[in-house]
PDB file of N, CA and C in Angstrom:
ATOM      1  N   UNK A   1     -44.873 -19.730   4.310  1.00  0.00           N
ATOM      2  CA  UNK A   1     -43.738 -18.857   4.559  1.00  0.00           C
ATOM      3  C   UNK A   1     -44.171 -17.482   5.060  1.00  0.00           C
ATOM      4  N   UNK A   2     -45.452 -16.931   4.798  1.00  0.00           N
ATOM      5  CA  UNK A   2     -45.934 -16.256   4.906  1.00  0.00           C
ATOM      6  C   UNK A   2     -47.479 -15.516   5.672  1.00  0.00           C
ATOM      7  N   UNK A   3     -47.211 -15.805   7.220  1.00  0.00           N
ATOM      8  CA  UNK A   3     -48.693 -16.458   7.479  1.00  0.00           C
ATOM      9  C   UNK A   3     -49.349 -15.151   7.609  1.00  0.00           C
ATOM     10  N   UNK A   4     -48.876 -14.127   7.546  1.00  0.00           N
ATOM     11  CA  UNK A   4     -49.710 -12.720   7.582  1.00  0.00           C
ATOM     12  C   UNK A   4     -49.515 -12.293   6.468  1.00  0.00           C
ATOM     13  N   UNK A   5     -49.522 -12.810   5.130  1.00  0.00           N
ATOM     14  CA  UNK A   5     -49.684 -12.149   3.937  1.00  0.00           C
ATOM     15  C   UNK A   5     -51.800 -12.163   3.160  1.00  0.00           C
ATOM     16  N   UNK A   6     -52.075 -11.277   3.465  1.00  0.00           N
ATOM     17  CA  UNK A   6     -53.442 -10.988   3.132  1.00  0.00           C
ATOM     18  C   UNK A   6     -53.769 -12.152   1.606  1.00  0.00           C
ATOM     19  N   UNK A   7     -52.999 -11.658   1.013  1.00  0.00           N
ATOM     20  CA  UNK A   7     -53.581 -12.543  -0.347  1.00  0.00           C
ATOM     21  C   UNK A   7     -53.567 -13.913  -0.400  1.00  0.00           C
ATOM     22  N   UNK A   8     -52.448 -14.284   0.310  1.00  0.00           N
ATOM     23  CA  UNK A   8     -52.032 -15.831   0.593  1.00  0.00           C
ATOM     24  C   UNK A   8     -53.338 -16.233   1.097  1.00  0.00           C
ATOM     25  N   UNK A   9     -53.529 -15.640   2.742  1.00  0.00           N
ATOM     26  CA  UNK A   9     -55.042 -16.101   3.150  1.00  0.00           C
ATOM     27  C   UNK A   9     -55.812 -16.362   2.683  1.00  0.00           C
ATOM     28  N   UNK A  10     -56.176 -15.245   1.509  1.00  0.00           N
ATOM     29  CA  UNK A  10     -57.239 -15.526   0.455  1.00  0.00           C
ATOM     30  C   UNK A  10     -57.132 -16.657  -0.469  1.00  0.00           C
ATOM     31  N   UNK A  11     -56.001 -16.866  -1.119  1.00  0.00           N
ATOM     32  CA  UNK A  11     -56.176 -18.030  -1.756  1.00  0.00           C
ATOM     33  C   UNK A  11     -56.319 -19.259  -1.154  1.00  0.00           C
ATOM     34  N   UNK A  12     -55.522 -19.120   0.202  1.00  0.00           N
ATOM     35  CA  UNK A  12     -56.121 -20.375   0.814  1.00  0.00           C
ATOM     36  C   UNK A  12     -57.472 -20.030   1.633  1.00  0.00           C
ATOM     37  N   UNK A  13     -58.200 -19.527   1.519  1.00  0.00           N
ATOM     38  CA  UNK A  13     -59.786 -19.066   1.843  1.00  0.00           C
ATOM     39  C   UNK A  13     -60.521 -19.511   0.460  1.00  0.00           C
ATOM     40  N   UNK A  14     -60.268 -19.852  -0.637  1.00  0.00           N
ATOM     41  CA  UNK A  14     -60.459 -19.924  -1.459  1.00  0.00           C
ATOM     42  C   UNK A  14     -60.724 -21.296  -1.575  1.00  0.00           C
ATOM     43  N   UNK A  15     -59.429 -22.032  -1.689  1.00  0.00           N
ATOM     44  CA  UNK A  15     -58.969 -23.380  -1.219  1.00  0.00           C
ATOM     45  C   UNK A  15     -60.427 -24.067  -0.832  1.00  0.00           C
ATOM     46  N   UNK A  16     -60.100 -23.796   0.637  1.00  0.00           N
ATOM     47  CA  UNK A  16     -61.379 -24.265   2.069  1.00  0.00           C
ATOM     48  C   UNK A  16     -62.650 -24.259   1.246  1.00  0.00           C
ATOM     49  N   UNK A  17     -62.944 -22.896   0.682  1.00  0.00           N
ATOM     50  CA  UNK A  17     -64.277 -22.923   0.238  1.00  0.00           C
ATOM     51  C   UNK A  17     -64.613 -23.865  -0.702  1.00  0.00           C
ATOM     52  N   UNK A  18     -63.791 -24.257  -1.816  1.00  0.00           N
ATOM     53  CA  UNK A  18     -63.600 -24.947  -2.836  1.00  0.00           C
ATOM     54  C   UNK A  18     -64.295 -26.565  -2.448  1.00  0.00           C
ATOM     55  N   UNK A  19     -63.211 -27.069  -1.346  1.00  0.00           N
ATOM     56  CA  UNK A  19     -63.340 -28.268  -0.592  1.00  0.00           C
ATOM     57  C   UNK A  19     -64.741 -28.187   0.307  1.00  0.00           C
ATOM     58  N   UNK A  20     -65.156 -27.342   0.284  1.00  0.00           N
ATOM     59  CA  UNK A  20     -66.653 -27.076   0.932  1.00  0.00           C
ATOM     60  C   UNK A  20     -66.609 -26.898   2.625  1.00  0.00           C
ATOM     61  N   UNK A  21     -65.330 -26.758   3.229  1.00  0.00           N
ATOM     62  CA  UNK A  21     -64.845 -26.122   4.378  1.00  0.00           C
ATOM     63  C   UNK A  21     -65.303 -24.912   4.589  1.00  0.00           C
ATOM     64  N   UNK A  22     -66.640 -24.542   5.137  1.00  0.00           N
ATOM     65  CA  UNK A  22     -66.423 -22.910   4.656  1.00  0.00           C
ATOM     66  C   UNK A  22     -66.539 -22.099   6.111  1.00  0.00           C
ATOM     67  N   UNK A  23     -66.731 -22.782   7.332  1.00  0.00           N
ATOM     68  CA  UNK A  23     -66.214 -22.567   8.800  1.00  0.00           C
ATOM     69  C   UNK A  23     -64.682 -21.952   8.514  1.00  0.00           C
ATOM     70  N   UNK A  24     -63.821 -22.707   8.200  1.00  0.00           N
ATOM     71  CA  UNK A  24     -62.216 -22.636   7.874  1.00  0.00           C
ATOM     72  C   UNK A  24     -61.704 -21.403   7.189  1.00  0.00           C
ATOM     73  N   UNK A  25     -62.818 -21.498   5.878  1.00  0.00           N
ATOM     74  CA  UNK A  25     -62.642 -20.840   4.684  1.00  0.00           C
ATOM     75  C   UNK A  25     -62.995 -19.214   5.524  1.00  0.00           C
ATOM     76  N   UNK A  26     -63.928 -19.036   5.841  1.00  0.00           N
ATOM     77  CA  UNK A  26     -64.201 -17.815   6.396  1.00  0.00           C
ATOM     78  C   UNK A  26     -63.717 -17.124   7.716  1.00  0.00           C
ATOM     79  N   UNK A  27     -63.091 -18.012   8.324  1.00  0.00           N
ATOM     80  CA  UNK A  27     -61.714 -17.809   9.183  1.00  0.00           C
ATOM     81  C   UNK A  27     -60.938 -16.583   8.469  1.00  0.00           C
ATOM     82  N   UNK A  28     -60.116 -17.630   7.188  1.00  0.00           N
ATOM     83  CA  UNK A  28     -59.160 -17.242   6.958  1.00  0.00           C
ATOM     84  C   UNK A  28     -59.458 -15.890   5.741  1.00  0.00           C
ATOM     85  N   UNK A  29     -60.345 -16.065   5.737  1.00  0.00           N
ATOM     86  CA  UNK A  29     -61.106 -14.483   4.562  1.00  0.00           C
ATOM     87  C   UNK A  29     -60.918 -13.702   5.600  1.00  0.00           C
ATOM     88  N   UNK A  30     -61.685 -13.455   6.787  1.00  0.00           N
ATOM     89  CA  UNK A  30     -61.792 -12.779   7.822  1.00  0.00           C
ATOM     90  C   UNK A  30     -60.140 -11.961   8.326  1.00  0.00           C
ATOM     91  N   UNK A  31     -59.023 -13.693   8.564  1.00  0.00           N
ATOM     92  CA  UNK A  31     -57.815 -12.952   8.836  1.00  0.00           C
ATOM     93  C   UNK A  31     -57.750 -12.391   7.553  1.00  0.00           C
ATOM     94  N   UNK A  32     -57.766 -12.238   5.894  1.00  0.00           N
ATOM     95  CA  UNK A  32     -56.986 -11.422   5.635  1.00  0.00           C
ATOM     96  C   UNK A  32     -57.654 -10.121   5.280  1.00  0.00           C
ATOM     97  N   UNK A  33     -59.027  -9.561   5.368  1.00  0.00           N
ATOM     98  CA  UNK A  33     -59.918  -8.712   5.960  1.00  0.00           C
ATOM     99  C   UNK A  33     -58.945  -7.394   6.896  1.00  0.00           C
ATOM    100  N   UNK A  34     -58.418  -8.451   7.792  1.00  0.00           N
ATOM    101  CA  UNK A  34     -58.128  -7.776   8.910  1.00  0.00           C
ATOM    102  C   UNK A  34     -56.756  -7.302   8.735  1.00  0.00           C
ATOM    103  N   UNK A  35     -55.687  -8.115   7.523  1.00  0.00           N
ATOM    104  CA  UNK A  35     -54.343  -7.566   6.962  1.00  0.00           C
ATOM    105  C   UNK A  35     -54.586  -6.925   5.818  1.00  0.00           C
ATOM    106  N   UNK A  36     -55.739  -6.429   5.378  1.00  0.00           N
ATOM    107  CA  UNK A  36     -55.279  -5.120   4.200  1.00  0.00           C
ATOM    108  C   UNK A  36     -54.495  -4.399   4.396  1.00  0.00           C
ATOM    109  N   UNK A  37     -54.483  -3.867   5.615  1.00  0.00           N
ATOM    110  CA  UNK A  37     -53.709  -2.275   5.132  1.00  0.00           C
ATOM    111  C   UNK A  37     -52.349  -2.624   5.278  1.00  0.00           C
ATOM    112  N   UNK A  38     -51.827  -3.821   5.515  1.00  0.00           N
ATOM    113  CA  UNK A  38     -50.478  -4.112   5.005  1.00  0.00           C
ATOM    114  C   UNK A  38     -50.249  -4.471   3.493  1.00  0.00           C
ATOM    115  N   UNK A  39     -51.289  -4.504   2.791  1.00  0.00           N
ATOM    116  CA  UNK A  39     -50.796  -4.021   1.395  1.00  0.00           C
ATOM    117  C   UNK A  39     -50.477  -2.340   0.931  1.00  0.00           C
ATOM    118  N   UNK A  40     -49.351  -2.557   0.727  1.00  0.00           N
ATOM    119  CA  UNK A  40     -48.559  -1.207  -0.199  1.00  0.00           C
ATOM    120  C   UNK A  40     -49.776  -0.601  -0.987  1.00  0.00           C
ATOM    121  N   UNK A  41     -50.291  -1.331  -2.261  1.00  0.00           N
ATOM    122  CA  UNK A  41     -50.996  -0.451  -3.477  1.00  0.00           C
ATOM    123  C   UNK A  41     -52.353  -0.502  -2.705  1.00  0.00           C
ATOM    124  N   UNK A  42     -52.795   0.699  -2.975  1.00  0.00           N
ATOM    125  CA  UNK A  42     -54.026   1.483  -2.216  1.00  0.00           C
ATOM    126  C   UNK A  42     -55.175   0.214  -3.011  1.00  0.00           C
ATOM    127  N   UNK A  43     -55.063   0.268  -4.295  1.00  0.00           N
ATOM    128  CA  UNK A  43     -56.172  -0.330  -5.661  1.00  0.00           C
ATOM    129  C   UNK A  43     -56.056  -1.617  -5.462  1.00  0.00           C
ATOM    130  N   UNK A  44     -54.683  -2.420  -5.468  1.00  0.00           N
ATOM    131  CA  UNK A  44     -54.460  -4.164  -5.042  1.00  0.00           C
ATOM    132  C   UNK A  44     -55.697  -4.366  -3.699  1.00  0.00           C
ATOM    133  N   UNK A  45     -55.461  -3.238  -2.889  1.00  0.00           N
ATOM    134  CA  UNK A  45     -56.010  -3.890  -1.350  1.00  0.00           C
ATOM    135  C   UNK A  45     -57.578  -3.117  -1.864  1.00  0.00           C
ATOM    136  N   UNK A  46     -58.509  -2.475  -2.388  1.00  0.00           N
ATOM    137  CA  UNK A  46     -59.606  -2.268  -2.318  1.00  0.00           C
ATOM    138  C   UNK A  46     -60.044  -3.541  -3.463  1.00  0.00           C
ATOM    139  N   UNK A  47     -59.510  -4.034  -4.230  1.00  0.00           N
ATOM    140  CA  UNK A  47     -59.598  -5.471  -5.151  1.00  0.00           C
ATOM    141  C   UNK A  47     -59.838  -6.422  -4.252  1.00  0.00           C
ATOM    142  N   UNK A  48     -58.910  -6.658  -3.618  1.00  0.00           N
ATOM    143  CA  UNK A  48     -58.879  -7.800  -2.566  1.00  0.00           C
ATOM    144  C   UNK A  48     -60.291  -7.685  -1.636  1.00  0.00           C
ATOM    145  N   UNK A  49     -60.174  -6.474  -0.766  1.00  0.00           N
ATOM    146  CA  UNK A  49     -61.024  -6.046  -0.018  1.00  0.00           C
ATOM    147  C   UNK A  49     -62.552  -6.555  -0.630  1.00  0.00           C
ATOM    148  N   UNK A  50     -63.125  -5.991  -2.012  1.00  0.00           N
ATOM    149  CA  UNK A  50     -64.116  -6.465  -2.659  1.00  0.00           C
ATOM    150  C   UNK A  50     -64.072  -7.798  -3.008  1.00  0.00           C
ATOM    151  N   UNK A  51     -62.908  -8.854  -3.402  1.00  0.00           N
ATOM    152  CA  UNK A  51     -63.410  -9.790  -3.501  1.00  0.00           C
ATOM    153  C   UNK A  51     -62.999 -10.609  -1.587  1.00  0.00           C
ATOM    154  N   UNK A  52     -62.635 -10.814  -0.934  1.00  0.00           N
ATOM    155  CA  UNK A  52     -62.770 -11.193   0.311  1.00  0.00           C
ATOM    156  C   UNK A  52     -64.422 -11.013   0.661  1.00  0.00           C
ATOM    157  N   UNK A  53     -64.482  -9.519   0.892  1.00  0.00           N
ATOM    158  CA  UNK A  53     -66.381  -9.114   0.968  1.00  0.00           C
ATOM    159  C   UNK A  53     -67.393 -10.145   0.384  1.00  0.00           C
ATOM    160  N   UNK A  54     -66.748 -10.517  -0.726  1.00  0.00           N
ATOM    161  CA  UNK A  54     -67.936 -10.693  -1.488  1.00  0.00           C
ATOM    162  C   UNK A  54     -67.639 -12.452  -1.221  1.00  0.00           C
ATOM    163  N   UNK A  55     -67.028 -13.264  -1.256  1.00  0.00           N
ATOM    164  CA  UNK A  55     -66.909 -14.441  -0.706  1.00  0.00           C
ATOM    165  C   UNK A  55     -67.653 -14.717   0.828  1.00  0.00           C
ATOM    166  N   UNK A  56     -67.448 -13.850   1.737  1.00  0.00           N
ATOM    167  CA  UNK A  56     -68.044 -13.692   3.001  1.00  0.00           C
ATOM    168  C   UNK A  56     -69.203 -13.955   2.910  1.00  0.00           C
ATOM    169  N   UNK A  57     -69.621 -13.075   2.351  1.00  0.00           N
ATOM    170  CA  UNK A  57     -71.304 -12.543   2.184  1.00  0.00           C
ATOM    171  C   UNK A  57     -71.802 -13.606   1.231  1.00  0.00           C
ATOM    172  N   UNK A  58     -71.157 -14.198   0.430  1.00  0.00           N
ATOM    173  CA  UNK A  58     -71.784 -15.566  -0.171  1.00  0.00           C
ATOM    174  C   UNK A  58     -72.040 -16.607   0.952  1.00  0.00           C
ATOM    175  N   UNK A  59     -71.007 -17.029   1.731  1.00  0.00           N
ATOM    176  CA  UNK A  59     -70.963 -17.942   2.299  1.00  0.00           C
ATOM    177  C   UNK A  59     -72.050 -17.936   3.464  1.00  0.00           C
ATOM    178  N   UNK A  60     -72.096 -16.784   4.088  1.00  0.00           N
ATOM    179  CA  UNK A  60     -73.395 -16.226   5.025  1.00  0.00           C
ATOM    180  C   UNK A  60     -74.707 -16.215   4.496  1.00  0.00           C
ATOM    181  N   UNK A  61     -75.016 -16.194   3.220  1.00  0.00           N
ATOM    182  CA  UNK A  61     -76.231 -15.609   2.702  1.00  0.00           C
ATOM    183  C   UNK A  61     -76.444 -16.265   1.205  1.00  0.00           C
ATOM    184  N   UNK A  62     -74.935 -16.513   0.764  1.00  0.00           N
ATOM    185  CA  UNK A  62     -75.908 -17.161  -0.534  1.00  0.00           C
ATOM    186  C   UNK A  62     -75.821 -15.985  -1.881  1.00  0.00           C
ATOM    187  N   UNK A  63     -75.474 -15.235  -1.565  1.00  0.00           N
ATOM    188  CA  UNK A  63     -75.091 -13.702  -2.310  1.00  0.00           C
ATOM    189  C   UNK A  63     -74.155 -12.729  -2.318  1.00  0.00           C
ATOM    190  N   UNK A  64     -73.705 -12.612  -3.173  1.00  0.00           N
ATOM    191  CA  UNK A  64     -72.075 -11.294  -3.214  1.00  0.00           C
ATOM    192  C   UNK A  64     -72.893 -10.270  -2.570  1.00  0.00           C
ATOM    193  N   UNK A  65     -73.627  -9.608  -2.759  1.00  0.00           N
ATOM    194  CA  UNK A  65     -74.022  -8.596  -2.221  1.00  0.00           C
ATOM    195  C   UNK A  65     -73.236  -7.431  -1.959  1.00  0.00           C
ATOM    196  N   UNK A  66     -72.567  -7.010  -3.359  1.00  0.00           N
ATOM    197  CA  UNK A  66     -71.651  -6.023  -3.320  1.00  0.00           C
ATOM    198  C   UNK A  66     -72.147  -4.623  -3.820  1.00  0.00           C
ATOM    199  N   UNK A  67     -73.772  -4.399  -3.946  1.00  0.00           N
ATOM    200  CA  UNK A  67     -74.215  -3.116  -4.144  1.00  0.00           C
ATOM    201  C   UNK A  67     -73.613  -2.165  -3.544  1.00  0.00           C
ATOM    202  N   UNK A  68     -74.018  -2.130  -2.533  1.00  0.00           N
ATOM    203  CA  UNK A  68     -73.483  -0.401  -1.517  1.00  0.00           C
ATOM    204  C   UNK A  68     -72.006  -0.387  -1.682  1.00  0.00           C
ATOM    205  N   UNK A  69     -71.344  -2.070  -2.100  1.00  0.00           N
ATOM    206  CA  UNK A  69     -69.683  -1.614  -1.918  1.00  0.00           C
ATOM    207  C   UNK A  69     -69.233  -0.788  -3.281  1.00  0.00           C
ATOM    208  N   UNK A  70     -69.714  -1.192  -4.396  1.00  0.00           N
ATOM    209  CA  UNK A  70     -69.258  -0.985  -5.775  1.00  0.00           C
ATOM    210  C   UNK A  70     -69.614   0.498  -5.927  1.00  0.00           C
ATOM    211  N   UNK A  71     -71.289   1.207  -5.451  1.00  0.00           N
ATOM    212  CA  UNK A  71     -72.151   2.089  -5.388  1.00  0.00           C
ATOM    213  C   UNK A  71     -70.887   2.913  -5.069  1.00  0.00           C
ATOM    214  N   UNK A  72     -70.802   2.815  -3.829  1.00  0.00           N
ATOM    215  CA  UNK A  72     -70.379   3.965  -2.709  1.00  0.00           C
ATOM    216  C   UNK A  72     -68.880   4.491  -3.483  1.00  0.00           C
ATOM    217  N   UNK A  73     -68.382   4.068  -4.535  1.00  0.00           N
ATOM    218  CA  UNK A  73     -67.335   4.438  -4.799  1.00  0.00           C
ATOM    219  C   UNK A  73     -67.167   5.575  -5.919  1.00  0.00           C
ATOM    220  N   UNK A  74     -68.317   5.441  -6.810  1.00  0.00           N
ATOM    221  CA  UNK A  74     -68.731   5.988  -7.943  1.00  0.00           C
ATOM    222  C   UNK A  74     -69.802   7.515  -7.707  1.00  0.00           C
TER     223      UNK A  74
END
């Protein structure tokens, strides 16, 4: 119902990865990457933002690799 809703993507990015799709899966991380800032709450979309990131960067590498993201905030 909702094909530009960021979180939706994610759960179905989630989905894909699950089923071991992860061509698909990282598609659709990517689109909702690219719809954050259509989330309203500033904190919902830097949540999202970190976990999208960190699914990516697994799937590429094998590792969350969320140092510099978590770092840079503190």
């Amino acid at each position: 119902k909702e094909p530009d809703n960021p979180e939706y993507l994610f759960a179905l990015g989630l989905t894909l990865k699950a089923a071991g799709s992860m061509e698909k899966a990282m598609q659709k991380f990517e689109l909702a990457m690219g719809l954050l800032g259509t989330i309203n709450d500033p904190v919902r979309a830097q949540i999202l933002h970190r976990l999208v990131l960190g699914h990516l960067n697994q799937i590429k590498t094998g590792d969350w690799n969320l140092e510099k993201e978590i770092w840079k905030s503190r």
